[in-house]
C-alpha atoms as a PDB file:
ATOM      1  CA  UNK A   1     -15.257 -11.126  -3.104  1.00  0.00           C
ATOM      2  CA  UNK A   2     -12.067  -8.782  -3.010  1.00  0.00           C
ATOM      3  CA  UNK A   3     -12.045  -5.138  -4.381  1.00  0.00           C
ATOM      4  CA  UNK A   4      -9.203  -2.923  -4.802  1.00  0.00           C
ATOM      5  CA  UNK A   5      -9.693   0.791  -3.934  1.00  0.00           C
ATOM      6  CA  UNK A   6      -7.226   2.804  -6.134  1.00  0.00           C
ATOM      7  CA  UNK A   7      -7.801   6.635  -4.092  1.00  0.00           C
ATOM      8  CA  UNK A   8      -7.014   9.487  -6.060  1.00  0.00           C
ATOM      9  CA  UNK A   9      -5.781  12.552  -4.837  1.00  0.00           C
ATOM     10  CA  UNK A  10      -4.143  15.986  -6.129  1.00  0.00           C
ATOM     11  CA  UNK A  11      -0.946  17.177  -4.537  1.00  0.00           C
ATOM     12  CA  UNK A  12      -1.781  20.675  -4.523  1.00  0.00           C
ATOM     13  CA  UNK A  13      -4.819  19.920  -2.830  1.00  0.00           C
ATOM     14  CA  UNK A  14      -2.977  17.904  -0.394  1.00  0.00           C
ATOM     15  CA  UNK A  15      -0.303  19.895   0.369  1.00  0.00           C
ATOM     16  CA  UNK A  16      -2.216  22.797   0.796  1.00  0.00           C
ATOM     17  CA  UNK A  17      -4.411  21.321   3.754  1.00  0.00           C
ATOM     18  CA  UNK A  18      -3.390  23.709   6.863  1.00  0.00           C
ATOM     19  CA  UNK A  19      -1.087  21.419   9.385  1.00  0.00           C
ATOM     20  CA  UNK A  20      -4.485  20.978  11.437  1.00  0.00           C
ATOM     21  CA  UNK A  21      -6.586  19.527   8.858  1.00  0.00           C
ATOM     22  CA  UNK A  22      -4.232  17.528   7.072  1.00  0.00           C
ATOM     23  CA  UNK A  23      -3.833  15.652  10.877  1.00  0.00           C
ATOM     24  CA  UNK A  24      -7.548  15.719  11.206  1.00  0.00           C
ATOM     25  CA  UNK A  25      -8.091  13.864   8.032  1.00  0.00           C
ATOM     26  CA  UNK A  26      -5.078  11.502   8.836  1.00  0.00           C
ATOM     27  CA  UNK A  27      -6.507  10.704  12.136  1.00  0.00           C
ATOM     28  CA  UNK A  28      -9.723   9.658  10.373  1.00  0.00           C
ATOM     29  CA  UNK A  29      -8.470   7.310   7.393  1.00  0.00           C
ATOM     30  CA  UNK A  30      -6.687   5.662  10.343  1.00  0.00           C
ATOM     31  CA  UNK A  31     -10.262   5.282  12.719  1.00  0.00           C
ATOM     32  CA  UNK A  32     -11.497   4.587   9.056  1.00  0.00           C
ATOM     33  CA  UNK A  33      -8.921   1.778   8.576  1.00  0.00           C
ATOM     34  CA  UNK A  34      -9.191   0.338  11.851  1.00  0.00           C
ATOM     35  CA  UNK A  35     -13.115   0.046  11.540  1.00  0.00           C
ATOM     36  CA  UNK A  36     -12.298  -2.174   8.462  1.00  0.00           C
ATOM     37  CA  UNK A  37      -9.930  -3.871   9.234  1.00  0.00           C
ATOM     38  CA  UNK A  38     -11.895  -5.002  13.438  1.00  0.00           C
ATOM     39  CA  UNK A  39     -14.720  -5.904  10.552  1.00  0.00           C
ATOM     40  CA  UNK A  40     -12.185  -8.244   8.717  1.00  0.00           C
ATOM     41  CA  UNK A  41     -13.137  -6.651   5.428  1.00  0.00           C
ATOM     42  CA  UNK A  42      -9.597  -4.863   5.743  1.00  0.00           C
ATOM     43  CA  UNK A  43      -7.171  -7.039   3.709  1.00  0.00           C
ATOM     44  CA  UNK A  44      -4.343  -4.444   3.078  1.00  0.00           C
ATOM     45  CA  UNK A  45      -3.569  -0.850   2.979  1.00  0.00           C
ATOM     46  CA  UNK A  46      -0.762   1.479   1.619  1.00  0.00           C
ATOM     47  CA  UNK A  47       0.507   4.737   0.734  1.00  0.00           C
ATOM     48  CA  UNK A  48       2.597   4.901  -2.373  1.00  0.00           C
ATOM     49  CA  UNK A  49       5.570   7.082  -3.466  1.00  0.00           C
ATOM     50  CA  UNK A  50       5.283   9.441  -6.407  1.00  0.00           C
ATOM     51  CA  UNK A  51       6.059   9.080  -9.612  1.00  0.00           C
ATOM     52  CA  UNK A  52       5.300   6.111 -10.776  1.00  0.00           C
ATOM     53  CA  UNK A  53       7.116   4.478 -14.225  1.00  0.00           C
ATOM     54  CA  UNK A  54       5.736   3.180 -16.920  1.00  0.00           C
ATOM     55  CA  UNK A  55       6.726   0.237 -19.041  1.00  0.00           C
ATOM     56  CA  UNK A  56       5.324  -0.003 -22.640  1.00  0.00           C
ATOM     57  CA  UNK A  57       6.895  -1.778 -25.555  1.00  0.00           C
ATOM     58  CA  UNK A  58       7.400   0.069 -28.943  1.00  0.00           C
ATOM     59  CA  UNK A  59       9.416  -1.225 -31.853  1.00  0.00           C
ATOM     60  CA  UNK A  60      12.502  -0.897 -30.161  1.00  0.00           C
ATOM     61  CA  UNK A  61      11.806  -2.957 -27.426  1.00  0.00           C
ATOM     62  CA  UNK A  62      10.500  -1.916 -23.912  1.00  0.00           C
ATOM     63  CA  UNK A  63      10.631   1.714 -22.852  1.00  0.00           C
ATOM     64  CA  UNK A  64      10.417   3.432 -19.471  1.00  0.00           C
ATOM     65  CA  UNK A  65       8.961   6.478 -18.360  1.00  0.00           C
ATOM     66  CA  UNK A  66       7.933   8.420 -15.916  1.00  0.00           C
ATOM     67  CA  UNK A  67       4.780   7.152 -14.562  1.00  0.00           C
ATOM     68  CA  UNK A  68       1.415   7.490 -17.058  1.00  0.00           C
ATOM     69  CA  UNK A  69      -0.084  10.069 -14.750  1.00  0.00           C
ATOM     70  CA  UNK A  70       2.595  13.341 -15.089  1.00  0.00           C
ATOM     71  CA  UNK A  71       0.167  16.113 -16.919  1.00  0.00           C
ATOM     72  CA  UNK A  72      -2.867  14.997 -14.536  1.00  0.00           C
ATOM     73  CA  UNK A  73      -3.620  16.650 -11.697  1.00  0.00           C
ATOM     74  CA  UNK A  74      -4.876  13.757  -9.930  1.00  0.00           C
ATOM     75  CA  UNK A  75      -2.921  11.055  -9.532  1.00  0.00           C
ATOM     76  CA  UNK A  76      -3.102   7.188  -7.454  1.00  0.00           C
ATOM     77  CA  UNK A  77      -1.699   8.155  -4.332  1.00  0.00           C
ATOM     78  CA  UNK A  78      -2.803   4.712  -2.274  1.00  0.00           C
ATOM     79  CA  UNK A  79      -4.779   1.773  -2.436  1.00  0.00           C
ATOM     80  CA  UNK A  80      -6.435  -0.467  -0.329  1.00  0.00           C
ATOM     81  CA  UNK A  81      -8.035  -4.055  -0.694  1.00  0.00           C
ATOM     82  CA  UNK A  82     -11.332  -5.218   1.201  1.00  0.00           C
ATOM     83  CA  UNK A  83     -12.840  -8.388   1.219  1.00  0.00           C
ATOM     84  CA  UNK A  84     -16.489  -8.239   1.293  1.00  0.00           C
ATOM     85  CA  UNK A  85     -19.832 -10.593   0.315  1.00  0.00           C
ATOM     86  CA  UNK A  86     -20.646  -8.193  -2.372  1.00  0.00           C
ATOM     87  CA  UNK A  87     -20.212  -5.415  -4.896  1.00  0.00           C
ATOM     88  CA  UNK A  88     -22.601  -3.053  -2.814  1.00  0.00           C
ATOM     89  CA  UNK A  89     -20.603  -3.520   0.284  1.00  0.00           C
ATOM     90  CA  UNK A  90     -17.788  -2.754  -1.876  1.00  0.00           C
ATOM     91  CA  UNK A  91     -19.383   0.602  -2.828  1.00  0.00           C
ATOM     92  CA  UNK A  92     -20.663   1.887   0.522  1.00  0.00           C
ATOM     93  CA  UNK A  93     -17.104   1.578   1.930  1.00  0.00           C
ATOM     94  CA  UNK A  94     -15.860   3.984  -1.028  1.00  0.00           C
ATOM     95  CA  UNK A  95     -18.331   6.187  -0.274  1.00  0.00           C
ATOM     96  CA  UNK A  96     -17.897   6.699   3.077  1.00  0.00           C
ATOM     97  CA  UNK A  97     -14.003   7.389   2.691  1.00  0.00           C
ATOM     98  CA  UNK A  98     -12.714  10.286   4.660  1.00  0.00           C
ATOM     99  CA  UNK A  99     -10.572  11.953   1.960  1.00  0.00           C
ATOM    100  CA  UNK A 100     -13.182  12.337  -0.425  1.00  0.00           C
ATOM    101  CA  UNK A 101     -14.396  15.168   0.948  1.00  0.00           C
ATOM    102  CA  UNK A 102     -11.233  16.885  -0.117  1.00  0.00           C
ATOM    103  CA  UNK A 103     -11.810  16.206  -3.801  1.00  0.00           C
ATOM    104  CA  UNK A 104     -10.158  13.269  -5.749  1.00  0.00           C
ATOM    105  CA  UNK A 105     -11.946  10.148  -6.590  1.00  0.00           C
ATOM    106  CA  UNK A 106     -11.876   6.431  -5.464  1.00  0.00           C
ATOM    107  CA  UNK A 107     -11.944   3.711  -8.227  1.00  0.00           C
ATOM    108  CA  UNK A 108     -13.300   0.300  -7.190  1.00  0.00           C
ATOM    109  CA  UNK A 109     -11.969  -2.892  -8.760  1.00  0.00           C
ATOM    110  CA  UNK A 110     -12.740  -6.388  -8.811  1.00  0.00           C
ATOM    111  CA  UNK A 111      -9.996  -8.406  -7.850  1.00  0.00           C
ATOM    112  CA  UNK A 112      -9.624 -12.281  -9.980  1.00  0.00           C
ATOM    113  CA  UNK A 113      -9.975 -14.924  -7.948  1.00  0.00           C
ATOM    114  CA  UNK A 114      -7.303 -17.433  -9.240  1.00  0.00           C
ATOM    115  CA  UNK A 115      -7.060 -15.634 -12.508  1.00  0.00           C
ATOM    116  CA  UNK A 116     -10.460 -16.155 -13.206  1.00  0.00           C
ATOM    117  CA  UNK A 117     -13.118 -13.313 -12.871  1.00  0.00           C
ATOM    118  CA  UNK A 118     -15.638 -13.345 -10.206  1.00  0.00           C
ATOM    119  CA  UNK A 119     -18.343 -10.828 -11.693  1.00  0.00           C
ATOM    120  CA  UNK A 120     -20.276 -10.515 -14.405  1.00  0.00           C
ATOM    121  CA  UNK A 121     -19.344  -7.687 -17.014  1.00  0.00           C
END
């Protein structure tokens, strides 16, 4: 079964971090990462680059903004995608996530398999 682990984060928060602890907790999502992925649960990982756009059709056609998250203070700042036997699994690896600890949140999705959906709602 596949999950997708969108991790929120605040950029205040981040940025903030003294130069120290802001290596500290990069050295550990990369120990965490490598754990994962010398488990094989580890599918993919990645940063991504602020702001995102957004695409939503009105009456005019489609329209493009800036990304759906602009008055939030937390925001999807990377995402990674494990492959484990089950939903539990799924859940202890958000738990355990290093940046957590700095505030934030860590949404865990079930991925389709073939376009069809793998767990029960």
């Amino acid at each position: 079964m596949k999950y997708l682990m969108l991790i929120y984060g605040n950029e205040d928060v981040w940025n903030s971090l003294p130069p120290g602890d802001l290596a500290k907790l990069i050295d550990e999502v990369d120990a965490f990462n490598n754990a994962l992925r010398e488990s094989g649960e580890l599918l993919g990982a990645e940063g991504l680059i602020p702001r995102p756009r957004s695409v939503r059709v009105v009456q005019s056609g489609a329209v493009v903004t800036d990304g759906p998250y602009l008055e939030a203070k937390e925001f999807v700042g990377s995402y990674f995608v494990v492959s484990v036997d089950d939903e539990q699994r799924a859940l202890d690896i958000a738990r355990s996530y290093p940046g957590l600890r700095y505030g934030g949140g860590l949404e865990v999705w079930p991925l389709m398999d073939h376009g069809w959906a793998t767990v029960e709602a």
